[in-house]
Protein backbone atom coordinates (compact mmCIF):
# COMPACT_ATOMS: atom_id res chain seq x y z
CA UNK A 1 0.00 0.00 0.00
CA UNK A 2 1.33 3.46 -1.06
CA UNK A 3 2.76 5.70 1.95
CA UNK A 4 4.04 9.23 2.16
CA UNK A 5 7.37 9.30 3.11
CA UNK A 6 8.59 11.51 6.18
CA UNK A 7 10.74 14.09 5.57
CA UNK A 8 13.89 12.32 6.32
CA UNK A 9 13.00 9.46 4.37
CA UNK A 10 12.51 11.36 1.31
CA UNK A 11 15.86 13.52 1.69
CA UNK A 12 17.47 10.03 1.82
CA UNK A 13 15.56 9.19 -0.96
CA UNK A 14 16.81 11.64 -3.46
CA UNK A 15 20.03 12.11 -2.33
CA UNK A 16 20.89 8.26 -2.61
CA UNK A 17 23.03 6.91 -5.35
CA UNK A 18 23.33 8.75 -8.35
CA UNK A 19 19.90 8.91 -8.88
CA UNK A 20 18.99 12.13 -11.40
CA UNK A 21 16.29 14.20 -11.31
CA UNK A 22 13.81 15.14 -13.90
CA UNK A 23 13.85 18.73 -14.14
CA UNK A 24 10.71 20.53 -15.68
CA UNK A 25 10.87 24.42 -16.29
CA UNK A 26 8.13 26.69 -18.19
CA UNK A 27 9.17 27.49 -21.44
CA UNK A 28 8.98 31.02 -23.28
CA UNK A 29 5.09 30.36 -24.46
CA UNK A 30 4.00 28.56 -21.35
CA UNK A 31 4.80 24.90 -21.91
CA UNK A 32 7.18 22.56 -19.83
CA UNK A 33 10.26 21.70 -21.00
CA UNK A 34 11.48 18.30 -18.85
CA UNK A 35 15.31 17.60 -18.59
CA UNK A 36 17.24 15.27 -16.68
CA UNK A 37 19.54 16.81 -13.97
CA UNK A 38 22.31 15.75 -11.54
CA UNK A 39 21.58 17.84 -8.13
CA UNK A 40 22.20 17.95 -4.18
CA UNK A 41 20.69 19.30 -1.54
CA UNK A 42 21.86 21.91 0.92
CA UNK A 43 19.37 21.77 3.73
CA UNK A 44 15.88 23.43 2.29
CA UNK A 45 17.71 23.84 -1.16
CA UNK A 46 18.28 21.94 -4.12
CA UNK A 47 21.32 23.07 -5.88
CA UNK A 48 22.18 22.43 -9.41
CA UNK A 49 24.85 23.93 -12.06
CA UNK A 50 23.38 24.56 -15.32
CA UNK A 51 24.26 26.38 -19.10
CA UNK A 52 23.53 29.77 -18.98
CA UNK A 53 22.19 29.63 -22.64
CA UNK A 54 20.81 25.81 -22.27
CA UNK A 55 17.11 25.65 -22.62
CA UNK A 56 16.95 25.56 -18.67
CA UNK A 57 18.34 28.77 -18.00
CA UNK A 58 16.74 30.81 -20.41
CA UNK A 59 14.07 29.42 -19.02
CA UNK A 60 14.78 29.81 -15.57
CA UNK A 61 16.09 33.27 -16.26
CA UNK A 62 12.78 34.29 -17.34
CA UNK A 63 10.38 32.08 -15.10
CA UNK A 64 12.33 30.53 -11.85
CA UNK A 65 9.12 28.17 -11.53
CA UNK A 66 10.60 24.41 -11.76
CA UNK A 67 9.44 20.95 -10.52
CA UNK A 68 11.67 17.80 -9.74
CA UNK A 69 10.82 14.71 -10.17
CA UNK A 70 13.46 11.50 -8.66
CA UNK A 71 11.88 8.12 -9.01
CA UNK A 72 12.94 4.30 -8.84
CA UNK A 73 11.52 2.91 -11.46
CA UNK A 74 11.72 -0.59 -9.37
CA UNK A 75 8.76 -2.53 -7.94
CA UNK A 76 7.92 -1.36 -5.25
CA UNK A 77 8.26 2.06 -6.91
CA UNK A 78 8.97 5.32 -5.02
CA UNK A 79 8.63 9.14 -6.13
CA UNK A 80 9.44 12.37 -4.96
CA UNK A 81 8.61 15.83 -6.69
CA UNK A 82 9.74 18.99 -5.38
CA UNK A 83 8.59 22.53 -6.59
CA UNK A 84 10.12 25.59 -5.50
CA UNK A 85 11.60 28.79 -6.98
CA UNK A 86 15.15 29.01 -8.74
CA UNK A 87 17.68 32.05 -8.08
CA UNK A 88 20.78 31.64 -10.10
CA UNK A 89 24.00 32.88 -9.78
CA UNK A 90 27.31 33.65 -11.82
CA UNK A 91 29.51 33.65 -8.85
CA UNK A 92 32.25 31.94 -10.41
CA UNK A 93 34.12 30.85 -6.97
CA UNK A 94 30.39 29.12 -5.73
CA UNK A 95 29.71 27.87 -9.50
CA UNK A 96 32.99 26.17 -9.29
CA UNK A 97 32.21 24.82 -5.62
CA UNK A 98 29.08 23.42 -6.59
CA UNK A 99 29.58 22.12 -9.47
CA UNK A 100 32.60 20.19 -8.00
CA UNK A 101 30.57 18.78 -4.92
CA UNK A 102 27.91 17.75 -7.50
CA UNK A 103 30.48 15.84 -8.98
CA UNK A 104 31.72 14.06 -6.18
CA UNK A 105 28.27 12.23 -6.17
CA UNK A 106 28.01 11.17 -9.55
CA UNK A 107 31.71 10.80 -10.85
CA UNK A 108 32.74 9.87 -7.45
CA UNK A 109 35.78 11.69 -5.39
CA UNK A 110 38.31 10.57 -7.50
CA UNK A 111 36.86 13.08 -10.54
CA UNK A 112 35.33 15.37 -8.58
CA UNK A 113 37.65 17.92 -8.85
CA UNK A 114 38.45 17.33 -12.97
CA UNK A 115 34.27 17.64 -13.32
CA UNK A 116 34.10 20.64 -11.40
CA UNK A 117 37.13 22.59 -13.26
CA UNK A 118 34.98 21.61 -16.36
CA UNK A 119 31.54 22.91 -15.05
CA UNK A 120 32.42 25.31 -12.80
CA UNK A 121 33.42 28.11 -15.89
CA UNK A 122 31.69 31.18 -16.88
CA UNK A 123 28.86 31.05 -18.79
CA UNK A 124 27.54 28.37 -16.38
CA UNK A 125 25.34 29.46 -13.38
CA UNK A 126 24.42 28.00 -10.01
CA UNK A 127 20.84 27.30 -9.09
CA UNK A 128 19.19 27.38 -5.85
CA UNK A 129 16.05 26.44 -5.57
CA UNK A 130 13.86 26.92 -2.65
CA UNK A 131 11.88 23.82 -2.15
CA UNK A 132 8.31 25.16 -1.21
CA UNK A 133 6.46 21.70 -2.01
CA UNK A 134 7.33 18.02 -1.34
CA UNK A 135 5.02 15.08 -2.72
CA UNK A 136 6.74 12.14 -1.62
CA UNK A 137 5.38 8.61 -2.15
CA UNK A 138 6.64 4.86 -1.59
CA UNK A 139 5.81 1.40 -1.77
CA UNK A 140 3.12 2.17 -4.53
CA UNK A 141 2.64 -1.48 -5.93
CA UNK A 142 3.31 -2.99 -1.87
């Protein structure tokens, strides 16, 4: 039987593994535009480096709306989406920072820093999104 998760079980939940995240952000005439994402949190933040002239930051640029959604796509199948508000950055020192912790997680330590040198340049920015929603569901087919 489908259950919410509790707050700490869904942080573990997303931030296990090297599990991505499905990013959606409103495009220019109102319609989503869904991209796959490798994040962390930071407390009541997701954090994310992204192109500054990628379809995701034009379109956070001009909308900071998103929606995230991390799923295991495994019986018994778990989800969590998070909504929230972007603010982006070009702080070159923190882009750098970011995008080398980011890496850690999903290149492991041993590339961390390589990955980070090669994301954390200008013309990429940070995101920060406050997470103002949580849906967070597991065990759906239990």
């Amino acid at each position: 039987m489908a259950q919410k998760m509790t707050d700490e079980e869904w942080r573990a939940f997303v931030s296990n593994g090297t599990r991505t995240g499905k990013l959606s952000t409103v495009s220019a005439d109102g319609s989503p535009h869904v991209a796959p994402i490798w994040f962390l949190l930071d407390g009541d933040e997701l954090v994310f480096n992204t192109g500054k002239e990628t379809v995701k930051g034009r379109n956070l640029a001009r909308d900071g709306r998103i929606a995230l959604c991390v799923d295991d796509d495994r019986p018994p199948f778990h989800f969590v989406v998070l909504s929230g508000r972007a603010q982006l950055s070009e702080e070159l020192d923190d882009v750098r920072l970011w995008a080398t912790r980011i890496a850690a997680r999903y290149m492991g330590e041993e590339r961390a820093e390589e990955y980070g040198a090669r994301n954390g340049v200008p013309g990429e920015l940070l995101v920060r999104v406050t997470i103002d929603k949580v849906v967070a569901v597991k065990d759906l087919a239990a």
